[in-house]
Structure formats: C-alpha cells, structure tokens
PDB file of N, CA and C in Angstrom:
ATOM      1  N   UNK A   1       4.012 -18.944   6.949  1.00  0.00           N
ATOM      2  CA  UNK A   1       4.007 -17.520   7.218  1.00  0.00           C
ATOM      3  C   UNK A   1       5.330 -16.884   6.803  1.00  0.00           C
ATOM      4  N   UNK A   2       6.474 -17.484   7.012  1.00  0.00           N
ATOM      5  CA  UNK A   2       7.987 -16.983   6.733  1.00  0.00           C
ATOM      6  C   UNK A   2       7.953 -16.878   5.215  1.00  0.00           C
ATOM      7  N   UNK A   3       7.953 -17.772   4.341  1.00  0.00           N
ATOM      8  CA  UNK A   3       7.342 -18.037   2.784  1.00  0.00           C
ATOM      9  C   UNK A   3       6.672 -16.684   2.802  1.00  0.00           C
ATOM     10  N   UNK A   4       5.403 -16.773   3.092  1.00  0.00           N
ATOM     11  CA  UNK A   4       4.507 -15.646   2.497  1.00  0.00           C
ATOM     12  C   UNK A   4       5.270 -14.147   2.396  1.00  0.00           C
ATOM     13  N   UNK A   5       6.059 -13.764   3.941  1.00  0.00           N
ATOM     14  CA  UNK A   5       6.324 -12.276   3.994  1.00  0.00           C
ATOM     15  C   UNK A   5       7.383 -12.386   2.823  1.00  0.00           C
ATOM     16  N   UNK A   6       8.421 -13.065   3.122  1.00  0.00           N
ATOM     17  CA  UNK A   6       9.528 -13.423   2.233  1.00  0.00           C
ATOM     18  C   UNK A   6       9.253 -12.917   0.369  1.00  0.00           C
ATOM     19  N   UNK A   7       8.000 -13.776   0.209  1.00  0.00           N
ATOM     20  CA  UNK A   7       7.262 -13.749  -0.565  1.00  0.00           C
ATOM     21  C   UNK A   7       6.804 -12.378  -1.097  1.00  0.00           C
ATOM     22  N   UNK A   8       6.152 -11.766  -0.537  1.00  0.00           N
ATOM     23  CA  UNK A   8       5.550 -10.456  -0.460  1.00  0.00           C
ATOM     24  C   UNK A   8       6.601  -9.205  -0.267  1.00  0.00           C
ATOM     25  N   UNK A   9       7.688  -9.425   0.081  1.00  0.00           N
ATOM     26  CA  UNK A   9       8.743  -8.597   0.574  1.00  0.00           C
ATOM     27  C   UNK A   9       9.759  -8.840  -0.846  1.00  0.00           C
ATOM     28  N   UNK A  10       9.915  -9.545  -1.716  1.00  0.00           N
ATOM     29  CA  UNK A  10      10.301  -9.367  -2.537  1.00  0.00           C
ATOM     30  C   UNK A  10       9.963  -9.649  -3.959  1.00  0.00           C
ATOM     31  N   UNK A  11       8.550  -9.908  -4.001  1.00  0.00           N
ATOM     32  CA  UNK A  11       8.022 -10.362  -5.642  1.00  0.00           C
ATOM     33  C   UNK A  11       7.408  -8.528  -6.183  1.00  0.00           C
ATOM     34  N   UNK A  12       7.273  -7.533  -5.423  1.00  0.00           N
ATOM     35  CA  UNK A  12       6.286  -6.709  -5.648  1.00  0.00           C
ATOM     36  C   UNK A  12       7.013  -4.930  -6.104  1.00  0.00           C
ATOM     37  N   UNK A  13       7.686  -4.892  -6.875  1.00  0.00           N
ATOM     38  CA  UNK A  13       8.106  -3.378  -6.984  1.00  0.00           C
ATOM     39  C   UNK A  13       6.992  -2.551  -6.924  1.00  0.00           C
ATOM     40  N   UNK A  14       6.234  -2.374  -8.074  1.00  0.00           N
ATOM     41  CA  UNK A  14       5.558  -1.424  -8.476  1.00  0.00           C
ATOM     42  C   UNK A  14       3.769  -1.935  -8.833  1.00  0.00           C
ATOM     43  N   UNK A  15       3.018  -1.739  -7.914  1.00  0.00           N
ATOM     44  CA  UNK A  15       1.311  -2.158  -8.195  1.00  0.00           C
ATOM     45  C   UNK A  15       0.937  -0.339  -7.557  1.00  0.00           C
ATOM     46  N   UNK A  16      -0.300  -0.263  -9.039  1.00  0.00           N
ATOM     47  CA  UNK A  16      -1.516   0.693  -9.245  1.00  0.00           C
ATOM     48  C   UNK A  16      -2.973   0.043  -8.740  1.00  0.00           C
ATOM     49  N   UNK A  17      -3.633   1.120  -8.615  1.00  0.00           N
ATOM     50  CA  UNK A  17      -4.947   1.123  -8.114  1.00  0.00           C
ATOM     51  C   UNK A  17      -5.334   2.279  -8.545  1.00  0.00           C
ATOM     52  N   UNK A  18      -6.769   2.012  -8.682  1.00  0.00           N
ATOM     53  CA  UNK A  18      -7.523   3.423  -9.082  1.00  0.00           C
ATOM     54  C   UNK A  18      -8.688   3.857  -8.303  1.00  0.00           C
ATOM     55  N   UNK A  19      -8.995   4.601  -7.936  1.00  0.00           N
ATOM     56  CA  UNK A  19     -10.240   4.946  -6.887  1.00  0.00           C
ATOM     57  C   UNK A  19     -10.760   6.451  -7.520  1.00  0.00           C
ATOM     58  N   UNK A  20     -11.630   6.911  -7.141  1.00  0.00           N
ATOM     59  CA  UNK A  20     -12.684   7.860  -7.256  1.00  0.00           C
ATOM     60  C   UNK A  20     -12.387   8.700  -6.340  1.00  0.00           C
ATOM     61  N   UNK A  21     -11.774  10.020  -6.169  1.00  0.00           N
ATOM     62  CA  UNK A  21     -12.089  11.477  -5.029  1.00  0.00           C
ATOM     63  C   UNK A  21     -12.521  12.654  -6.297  1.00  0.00           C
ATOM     64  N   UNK A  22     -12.812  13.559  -5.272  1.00  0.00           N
ATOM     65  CA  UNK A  22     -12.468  15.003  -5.640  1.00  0.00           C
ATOM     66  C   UNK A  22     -11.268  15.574  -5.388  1.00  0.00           C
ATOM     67  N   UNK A  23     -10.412  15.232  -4.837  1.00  0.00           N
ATOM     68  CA  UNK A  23      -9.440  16.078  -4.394  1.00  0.00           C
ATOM     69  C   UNK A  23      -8.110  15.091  -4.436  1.00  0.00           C
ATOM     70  N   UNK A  24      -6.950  15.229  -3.981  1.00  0.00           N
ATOM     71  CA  UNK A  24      -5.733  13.999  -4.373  1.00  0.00           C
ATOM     72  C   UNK A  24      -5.628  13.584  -2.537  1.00  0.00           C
ATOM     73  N   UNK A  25      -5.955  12.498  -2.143  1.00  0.00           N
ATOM     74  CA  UNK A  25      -6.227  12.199  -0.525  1.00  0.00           C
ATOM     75  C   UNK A  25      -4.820  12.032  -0.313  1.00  0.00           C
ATOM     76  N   UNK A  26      -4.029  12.698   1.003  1.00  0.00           N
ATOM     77  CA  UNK A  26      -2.825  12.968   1.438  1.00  0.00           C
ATOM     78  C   UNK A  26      -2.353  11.624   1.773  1.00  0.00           C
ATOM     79  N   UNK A  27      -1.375  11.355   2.343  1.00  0.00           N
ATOM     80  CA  UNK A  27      -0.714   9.864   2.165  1.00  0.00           C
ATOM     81  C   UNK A  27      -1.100   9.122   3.603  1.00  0.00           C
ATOM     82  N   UNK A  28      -1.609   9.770   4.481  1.00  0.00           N
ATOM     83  CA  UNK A  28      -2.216   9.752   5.996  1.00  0.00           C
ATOM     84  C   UNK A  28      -4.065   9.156   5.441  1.00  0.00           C
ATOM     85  N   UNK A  29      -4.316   9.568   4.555  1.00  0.00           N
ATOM     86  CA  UNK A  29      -5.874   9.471   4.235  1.00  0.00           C
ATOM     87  C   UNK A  29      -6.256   7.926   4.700  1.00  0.00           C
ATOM     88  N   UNK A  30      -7.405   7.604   5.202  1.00  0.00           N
ATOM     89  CA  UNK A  30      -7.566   6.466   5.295  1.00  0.00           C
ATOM     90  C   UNK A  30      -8.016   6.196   3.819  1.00  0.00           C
ATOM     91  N   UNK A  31      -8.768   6.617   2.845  1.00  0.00           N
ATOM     92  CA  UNK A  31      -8.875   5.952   1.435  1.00  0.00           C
ATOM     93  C   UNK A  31      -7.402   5.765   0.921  1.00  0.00           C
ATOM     94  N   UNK A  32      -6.524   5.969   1.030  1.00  0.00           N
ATOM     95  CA  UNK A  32      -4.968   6.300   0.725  1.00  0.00           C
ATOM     96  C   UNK A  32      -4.345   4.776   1.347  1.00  0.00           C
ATOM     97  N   UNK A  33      -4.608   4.498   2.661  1.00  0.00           N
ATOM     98  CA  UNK A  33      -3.940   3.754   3.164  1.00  0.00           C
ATOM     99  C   UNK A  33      -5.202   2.369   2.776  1.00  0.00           C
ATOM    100  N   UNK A  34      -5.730   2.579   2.608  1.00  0.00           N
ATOM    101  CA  UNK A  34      -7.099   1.396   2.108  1.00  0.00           C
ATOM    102  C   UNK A  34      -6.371   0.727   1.064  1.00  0.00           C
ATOM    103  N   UNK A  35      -6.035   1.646   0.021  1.00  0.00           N
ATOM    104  CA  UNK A  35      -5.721   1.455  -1.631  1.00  0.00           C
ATOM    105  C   UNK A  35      -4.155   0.089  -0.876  1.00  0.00           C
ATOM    106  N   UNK A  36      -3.055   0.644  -0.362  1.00  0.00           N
ATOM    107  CA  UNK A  36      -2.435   0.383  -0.261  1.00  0.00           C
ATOM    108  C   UNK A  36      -2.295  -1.097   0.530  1.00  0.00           C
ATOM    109  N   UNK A  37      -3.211  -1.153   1.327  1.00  0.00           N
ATOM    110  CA  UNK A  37      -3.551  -2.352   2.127  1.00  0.00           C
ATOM    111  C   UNK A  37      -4.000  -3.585   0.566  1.00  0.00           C
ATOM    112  N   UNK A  38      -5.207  -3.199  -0.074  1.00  0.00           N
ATOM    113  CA  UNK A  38      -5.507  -3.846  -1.494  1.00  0.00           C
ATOM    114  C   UNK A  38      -4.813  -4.007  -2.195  1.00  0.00           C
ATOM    115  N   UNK A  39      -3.591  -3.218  -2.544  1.00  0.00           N
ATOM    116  CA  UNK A  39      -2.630  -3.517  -3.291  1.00  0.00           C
ATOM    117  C   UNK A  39      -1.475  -4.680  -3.130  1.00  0.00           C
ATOM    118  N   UNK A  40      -1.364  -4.875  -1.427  1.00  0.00           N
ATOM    119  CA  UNK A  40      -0.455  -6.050  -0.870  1.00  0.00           C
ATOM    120  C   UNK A  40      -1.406  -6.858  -1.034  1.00  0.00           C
ATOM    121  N   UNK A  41      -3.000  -6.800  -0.878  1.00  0.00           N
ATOM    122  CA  UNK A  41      -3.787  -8.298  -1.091  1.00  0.00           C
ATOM    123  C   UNK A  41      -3.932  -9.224  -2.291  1.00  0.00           C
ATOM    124  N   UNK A  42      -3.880  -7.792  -2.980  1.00  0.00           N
ATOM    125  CA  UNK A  42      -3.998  -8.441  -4.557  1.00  0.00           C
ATOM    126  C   UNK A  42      -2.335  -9.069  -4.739  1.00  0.00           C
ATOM    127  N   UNK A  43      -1.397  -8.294  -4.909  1.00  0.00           N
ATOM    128  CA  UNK A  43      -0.224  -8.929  -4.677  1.00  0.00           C
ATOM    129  C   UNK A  43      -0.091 -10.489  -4.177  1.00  0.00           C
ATOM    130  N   UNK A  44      -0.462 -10.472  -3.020  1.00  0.00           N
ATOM    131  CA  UNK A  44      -0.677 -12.112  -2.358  1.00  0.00           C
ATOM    132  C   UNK A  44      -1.467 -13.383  -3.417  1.00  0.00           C
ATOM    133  N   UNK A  45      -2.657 -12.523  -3.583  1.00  0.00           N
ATOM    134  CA  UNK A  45      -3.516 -13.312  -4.736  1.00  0.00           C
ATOM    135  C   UNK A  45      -2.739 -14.153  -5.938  1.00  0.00           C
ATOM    136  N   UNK A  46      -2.026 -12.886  -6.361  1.00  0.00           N
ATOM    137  CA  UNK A  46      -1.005 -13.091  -7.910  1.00  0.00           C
ATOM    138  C   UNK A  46       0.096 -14.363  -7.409  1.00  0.00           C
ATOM    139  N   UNK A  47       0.665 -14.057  -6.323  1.00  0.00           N
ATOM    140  CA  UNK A  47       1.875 -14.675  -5.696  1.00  0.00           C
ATOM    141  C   UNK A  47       1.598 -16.325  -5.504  1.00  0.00           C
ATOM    142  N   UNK A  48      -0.194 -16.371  -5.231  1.00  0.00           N
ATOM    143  CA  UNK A  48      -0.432 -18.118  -4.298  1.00  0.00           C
ATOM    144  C   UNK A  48      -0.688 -17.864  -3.649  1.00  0.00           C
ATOM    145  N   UNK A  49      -0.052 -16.899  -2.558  1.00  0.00           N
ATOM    146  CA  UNK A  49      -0.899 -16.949  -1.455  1.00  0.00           C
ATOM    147  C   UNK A  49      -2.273 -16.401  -0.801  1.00  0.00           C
ATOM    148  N   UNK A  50      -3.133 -16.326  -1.459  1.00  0.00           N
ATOM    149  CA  UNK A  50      -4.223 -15.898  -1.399  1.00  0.00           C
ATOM    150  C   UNK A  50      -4.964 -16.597   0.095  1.00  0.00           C
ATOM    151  N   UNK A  51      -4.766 -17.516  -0.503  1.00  0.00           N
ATOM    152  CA  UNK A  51      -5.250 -18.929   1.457  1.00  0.00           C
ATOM    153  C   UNK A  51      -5.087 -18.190   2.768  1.00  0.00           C
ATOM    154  N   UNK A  52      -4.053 -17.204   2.517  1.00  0.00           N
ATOM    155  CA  UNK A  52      -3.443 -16.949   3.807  1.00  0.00           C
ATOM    156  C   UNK A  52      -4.071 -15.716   4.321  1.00  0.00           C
ATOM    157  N   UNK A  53      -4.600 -14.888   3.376  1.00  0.00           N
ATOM    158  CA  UNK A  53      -5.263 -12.964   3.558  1.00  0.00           C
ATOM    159  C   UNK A  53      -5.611 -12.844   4.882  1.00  0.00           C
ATOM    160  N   UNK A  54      -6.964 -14.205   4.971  1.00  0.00           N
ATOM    161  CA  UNK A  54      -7.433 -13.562   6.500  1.00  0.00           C
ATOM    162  C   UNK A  54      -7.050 -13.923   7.513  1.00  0.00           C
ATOM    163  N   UNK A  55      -5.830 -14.665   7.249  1.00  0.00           N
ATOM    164  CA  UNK A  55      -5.130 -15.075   8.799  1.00  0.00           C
ATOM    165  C   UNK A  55      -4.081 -14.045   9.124  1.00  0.00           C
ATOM    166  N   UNK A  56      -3.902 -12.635   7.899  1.00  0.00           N
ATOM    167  CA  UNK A  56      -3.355 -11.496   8.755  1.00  0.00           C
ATOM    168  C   UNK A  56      -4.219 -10.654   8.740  1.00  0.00           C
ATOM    169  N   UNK A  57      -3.624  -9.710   9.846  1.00  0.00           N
ATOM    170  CA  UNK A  57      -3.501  -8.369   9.779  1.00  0.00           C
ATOM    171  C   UNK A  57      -2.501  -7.233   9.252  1.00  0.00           C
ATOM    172  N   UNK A  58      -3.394  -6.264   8.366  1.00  0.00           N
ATOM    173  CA  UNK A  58      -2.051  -5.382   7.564  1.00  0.00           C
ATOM    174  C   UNK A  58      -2.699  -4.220   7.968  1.00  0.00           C
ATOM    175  N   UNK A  59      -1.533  -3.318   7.865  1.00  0.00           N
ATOM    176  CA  UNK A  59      -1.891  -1.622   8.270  1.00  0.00           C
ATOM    177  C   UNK A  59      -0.547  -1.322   7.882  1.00  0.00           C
ATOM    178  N   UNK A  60      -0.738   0.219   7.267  1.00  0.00           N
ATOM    179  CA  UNK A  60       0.106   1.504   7.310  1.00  0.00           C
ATOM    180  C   UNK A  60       0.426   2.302   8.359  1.00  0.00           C
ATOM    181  N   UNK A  61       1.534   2.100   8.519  1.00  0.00           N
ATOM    182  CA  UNK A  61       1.733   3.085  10.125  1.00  0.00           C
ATOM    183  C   UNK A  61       3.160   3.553   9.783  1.00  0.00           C
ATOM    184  N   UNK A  62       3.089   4.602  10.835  1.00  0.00           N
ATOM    185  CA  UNK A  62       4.351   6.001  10.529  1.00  0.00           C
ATOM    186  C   UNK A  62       4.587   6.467   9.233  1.00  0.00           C
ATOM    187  N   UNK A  63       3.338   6.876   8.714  1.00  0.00           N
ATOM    188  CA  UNK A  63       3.190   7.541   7.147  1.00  0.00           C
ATOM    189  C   UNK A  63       4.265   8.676   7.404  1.00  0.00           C
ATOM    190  N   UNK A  64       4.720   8.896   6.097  1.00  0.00           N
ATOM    191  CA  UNK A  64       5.631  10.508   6.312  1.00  0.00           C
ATOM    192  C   UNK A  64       5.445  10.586   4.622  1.00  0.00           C
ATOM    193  N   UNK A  65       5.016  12.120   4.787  1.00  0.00           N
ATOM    194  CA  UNK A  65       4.840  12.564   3.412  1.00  0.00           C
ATOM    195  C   UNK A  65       6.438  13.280   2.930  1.00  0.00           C
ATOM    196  N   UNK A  66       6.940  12.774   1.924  1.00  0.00           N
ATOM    197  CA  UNK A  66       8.535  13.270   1.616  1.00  0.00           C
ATOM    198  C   UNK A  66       8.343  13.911   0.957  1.00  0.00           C
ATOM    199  N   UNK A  67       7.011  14.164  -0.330  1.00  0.00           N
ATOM    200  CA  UNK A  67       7.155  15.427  -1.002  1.00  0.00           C
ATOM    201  C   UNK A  67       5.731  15.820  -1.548  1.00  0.00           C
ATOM    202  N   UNK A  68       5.369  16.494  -1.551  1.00  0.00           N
ATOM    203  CA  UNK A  68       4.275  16.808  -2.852  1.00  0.00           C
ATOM    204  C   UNK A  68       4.375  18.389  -3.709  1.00  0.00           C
ATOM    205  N   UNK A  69       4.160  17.471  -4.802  1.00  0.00           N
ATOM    206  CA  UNK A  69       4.000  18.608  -6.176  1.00  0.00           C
ATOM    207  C   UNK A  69       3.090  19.109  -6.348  1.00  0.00           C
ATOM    208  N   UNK A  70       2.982  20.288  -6.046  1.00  0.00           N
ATOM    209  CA  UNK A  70       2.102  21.010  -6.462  1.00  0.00           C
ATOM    210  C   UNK A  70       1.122  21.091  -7.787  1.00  0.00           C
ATOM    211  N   UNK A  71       2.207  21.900  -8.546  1.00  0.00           N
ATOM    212  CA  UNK A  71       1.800  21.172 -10.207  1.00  0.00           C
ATOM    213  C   UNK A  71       1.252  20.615 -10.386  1.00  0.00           C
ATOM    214  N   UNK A  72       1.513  18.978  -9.823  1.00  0.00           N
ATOM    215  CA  UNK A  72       0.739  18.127 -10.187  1.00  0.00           C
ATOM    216  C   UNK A  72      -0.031  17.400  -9.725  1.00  0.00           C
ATOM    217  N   UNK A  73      -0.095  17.744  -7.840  1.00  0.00           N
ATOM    218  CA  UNK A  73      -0.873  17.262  -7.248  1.00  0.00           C
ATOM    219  C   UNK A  73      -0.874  15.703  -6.906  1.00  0.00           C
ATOM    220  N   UNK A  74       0.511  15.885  -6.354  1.00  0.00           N
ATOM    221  CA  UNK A  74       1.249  14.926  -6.362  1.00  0.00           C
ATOM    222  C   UNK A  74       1.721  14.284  -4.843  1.00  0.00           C
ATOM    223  N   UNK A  75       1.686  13.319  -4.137  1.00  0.00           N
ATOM    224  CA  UNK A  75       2.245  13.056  -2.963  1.00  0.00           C
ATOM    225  C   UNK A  75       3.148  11.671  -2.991  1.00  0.00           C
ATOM    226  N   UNK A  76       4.041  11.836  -2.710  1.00  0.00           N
ATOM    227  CA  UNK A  76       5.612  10.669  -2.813  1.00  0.00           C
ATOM    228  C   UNK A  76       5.340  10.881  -0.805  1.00  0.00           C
ATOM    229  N   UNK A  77       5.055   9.543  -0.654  1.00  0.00           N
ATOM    230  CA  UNK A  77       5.118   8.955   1.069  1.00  0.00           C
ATOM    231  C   UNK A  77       6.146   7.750   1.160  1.00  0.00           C
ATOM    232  N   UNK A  78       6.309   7.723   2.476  1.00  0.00           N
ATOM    233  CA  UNK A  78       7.077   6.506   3.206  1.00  0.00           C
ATOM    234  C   UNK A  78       6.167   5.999   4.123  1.00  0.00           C
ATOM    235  N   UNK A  79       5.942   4.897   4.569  1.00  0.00           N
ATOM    236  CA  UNK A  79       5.634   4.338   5.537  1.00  0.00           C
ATOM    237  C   UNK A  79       6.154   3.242   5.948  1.00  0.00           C
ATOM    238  N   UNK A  80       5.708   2.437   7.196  1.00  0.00           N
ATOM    239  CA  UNK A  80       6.006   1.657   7.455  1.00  0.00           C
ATOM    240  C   UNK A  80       4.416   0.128   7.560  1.00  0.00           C
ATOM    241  N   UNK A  81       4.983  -0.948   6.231  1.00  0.00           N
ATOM    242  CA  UNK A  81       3.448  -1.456   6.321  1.00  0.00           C
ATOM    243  C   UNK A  81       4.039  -3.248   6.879  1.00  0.00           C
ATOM    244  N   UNK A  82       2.774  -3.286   7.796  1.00  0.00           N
ATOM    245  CA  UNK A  82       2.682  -4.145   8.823  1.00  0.00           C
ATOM    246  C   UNK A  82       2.075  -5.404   8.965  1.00  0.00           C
ATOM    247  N   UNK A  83       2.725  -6.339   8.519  1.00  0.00           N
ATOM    248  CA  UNK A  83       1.743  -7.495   8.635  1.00  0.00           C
ATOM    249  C   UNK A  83       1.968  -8.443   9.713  1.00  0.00           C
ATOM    250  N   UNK A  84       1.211  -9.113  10.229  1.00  0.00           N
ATOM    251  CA  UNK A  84       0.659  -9.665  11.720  1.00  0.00           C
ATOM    252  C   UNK A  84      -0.414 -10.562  11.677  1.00  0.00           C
ATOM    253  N   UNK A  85       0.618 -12.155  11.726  1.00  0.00           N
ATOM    254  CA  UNK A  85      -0.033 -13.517  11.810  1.00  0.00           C
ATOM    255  C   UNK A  85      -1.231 -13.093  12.953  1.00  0.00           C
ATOM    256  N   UNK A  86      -2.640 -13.486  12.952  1.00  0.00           N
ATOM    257  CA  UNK A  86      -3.244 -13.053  13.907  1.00  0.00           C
ATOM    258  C   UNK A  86      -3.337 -14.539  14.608  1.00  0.00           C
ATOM    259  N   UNK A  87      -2.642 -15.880  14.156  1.00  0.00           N
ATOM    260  CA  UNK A  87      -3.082 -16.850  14.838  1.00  0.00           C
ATOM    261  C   UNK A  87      -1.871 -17.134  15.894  1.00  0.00           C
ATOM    262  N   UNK A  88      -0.556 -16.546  15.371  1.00  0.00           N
ATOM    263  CA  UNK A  88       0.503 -16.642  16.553  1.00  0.00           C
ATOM    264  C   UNK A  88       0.633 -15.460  17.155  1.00  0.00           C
ATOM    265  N   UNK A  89       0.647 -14.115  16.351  1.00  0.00           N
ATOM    266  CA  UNK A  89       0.927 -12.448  16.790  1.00  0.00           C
ATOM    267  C   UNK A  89       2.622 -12.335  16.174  1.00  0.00           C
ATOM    268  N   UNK A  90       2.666 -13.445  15.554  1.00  0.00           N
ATOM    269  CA  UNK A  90       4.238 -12.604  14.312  1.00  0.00           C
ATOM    270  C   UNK A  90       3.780 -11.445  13.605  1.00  0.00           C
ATOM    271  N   UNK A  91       4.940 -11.177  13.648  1.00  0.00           N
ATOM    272  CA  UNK A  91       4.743  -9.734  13.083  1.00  0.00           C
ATOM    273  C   UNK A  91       5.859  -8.964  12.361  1.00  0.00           C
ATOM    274  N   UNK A  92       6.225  -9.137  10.843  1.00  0.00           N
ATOM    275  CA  UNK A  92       6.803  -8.543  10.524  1.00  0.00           C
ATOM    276  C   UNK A  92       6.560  -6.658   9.511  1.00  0.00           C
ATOM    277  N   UNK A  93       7.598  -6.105   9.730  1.00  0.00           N
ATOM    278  CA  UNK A  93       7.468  -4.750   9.509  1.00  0.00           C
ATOM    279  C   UNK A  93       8.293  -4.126   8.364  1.00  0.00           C
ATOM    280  N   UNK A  94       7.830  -3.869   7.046  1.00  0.00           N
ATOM    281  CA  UNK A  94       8.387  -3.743   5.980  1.00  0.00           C
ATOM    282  C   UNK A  94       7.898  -2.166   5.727  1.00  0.00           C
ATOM    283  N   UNK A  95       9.549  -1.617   5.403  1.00  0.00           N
ATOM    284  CA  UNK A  95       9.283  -0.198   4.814  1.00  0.00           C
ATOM    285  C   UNK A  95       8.765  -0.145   3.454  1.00  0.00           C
ATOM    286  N   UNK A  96       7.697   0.889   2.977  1.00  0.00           N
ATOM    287  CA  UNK A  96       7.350   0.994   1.441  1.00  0.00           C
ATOM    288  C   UNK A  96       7.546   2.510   1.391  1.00  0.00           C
ATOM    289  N   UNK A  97       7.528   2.573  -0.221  1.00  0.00           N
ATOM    290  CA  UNK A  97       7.281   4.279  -0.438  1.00  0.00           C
ATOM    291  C   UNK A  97       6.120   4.288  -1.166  1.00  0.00           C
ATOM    292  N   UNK A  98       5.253   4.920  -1.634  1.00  0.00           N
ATOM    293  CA  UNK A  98       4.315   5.025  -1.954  1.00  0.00           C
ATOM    294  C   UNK A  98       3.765   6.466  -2.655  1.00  0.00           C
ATOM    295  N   UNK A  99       3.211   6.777  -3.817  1.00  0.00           N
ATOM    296  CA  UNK A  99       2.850   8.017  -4.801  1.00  0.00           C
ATOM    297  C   UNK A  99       0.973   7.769  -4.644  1.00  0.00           C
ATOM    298  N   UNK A 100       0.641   9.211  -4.512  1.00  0.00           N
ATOM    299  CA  UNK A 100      -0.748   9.513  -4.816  1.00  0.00           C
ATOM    300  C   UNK A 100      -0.910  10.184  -5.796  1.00  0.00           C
ATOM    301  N   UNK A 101      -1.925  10.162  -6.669  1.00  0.00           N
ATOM    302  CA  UNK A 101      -1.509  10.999  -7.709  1.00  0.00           C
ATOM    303  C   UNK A 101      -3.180  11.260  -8.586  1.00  0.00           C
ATOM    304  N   UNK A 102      -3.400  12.418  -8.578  1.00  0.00           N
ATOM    305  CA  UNK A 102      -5.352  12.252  -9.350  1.00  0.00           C
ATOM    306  C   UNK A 102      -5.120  12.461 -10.747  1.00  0.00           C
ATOM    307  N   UNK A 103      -6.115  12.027 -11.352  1.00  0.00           N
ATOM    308  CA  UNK A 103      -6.263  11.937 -13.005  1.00  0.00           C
ATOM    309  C   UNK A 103      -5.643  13.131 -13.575  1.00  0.00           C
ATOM    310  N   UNK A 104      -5.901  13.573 -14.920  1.00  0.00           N
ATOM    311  CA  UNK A 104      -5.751  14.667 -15.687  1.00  0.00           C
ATOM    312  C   UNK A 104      -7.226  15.228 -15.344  1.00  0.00           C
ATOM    313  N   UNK A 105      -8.039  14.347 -15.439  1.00  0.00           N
ATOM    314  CA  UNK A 105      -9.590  14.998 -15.841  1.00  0.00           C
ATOM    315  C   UNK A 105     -10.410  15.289 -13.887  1.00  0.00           C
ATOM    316  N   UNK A 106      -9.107  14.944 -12.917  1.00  0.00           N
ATOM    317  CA  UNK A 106      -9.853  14.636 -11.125  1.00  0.00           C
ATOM    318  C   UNK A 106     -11.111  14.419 -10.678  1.00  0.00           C
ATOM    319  N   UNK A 107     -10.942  12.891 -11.508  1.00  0.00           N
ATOM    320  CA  UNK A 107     -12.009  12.427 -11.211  1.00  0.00           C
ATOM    321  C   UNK A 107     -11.800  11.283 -10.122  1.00  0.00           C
ATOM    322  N   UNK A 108     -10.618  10.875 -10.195  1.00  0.00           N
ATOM    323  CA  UNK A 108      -9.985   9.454 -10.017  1.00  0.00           C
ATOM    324  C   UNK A 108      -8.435   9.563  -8.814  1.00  0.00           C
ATOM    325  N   UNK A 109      -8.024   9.276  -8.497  1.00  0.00           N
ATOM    326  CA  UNK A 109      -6.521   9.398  -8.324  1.00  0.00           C
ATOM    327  C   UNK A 109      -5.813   7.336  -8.121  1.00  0.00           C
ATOM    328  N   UNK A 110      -4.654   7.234  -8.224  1.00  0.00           N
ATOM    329  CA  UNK A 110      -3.599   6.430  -8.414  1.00  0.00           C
ATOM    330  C   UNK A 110      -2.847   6.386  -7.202  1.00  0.00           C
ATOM    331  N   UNK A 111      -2.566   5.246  -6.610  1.00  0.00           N
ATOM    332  CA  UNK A 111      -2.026   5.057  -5.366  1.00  0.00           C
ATOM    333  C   UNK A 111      -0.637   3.855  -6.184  1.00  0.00           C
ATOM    334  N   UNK A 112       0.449   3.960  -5.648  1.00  0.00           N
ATOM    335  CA  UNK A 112       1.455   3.257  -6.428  1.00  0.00           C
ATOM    336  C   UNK A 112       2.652   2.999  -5.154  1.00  0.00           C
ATOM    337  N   UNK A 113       2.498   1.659  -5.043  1.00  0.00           N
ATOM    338  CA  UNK A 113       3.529   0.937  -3.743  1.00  0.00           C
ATOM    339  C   UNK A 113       4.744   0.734  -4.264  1.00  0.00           C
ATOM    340  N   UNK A 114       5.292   0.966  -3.757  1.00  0.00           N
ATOM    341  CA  UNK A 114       7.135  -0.161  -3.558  1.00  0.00           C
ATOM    342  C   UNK A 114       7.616  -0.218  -2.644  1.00  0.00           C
ATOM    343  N   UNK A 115       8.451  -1.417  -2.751  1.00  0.00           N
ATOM    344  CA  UNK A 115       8.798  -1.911  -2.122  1.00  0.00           C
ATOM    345  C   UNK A 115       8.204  -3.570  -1.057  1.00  0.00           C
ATOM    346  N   UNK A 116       6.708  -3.717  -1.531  1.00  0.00           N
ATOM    347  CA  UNK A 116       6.055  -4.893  -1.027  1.00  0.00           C
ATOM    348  C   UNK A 116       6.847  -6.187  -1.099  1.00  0.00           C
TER     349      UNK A 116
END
C-alpha cells in the first residue's frame, strides 16, 4: 500500500480523458469528479498496480474552483483526492489541480489532473 500511494503520488503529472456533455460540468460535478477518479485508475493500471484498484477507496473532496474562463469555458480546480486502504482504513490525502475544458465543436469536454 505505501509503494502504491508513493507510486501514484509521484509517477503522474498530466492524464486526459474525454467524456460527452452539453455544457462544460463545473469542477464539483459528479461526471467531473468521475473522470478524475478514472484517471488515478488508469494511472495505477500503467504503473503495475492495477491488483490493488479494488482494495481502495478514492474520492474528490474539498473541490475549489480557482478560476474559470469564460472565453473558453474553462475551469482550473483544486482539490483534495483521497485514497483509503479499505482492508486496514489507511488513508492517505493528496492535493491535485485539475482543468475542465469542452471541445471546439461542445460536444465532448477534457478533464486534466496533476499532481497524482
């Protein structure tokens, strides 16, 4: 478990995702915080540790939106994302920042982590 966060806390700058809205979902959105949860899984996958996914628990908590662009329909967040051995209840707590961002054509929008 120490390996894995260790792991995950420093192999991961920058991972995309793509999803489907109408509109650019705020950094609070649960499709928003979904993307972001998938993005540390897949991360794990790439890393080896894949074995380990369902022996945590991950969540986004204390989202704070730091900016959005208008223009471009744009949201730059902070949160705080949480992972939690569910077989002992460790639990470590890693800050990320995180961009939402919808297509040219809004069909789609882009969820983009750092800091994993």
């Amino acid at each position: 478990m120490k390996i894995f966060v260790k792991g995950l806390i420093l192999s991961v700058i920058s991972f995309s995702i793509i999803a489907c809205s109408s509109s650019t979902p705020k950094c609070s959105d649960g499709e928003t915080k979904d993307l972001v949860i998938e993005i540390a899984k897949e991360q794990l996958l790439k890393s080896g540790f894949g074995s380990v996914i369902d022996k945590l628990e991950m969540k986004v908590d204390n989202i704070r939106t730091i900016e959005y662009q208008k223009n471009i329909d744009k949201y730059t967040c902070q949160a705080d994302f949480i992972v939690k051995n569910k077989e002992n209840n460790q639990q470590k707590t890693i800050p990320i920042t995180y961009t939402v961002q919808k297509t040219d054509d809004g069909k789609k929008f882009y969820v983009e982590v750092y800091g994993l």
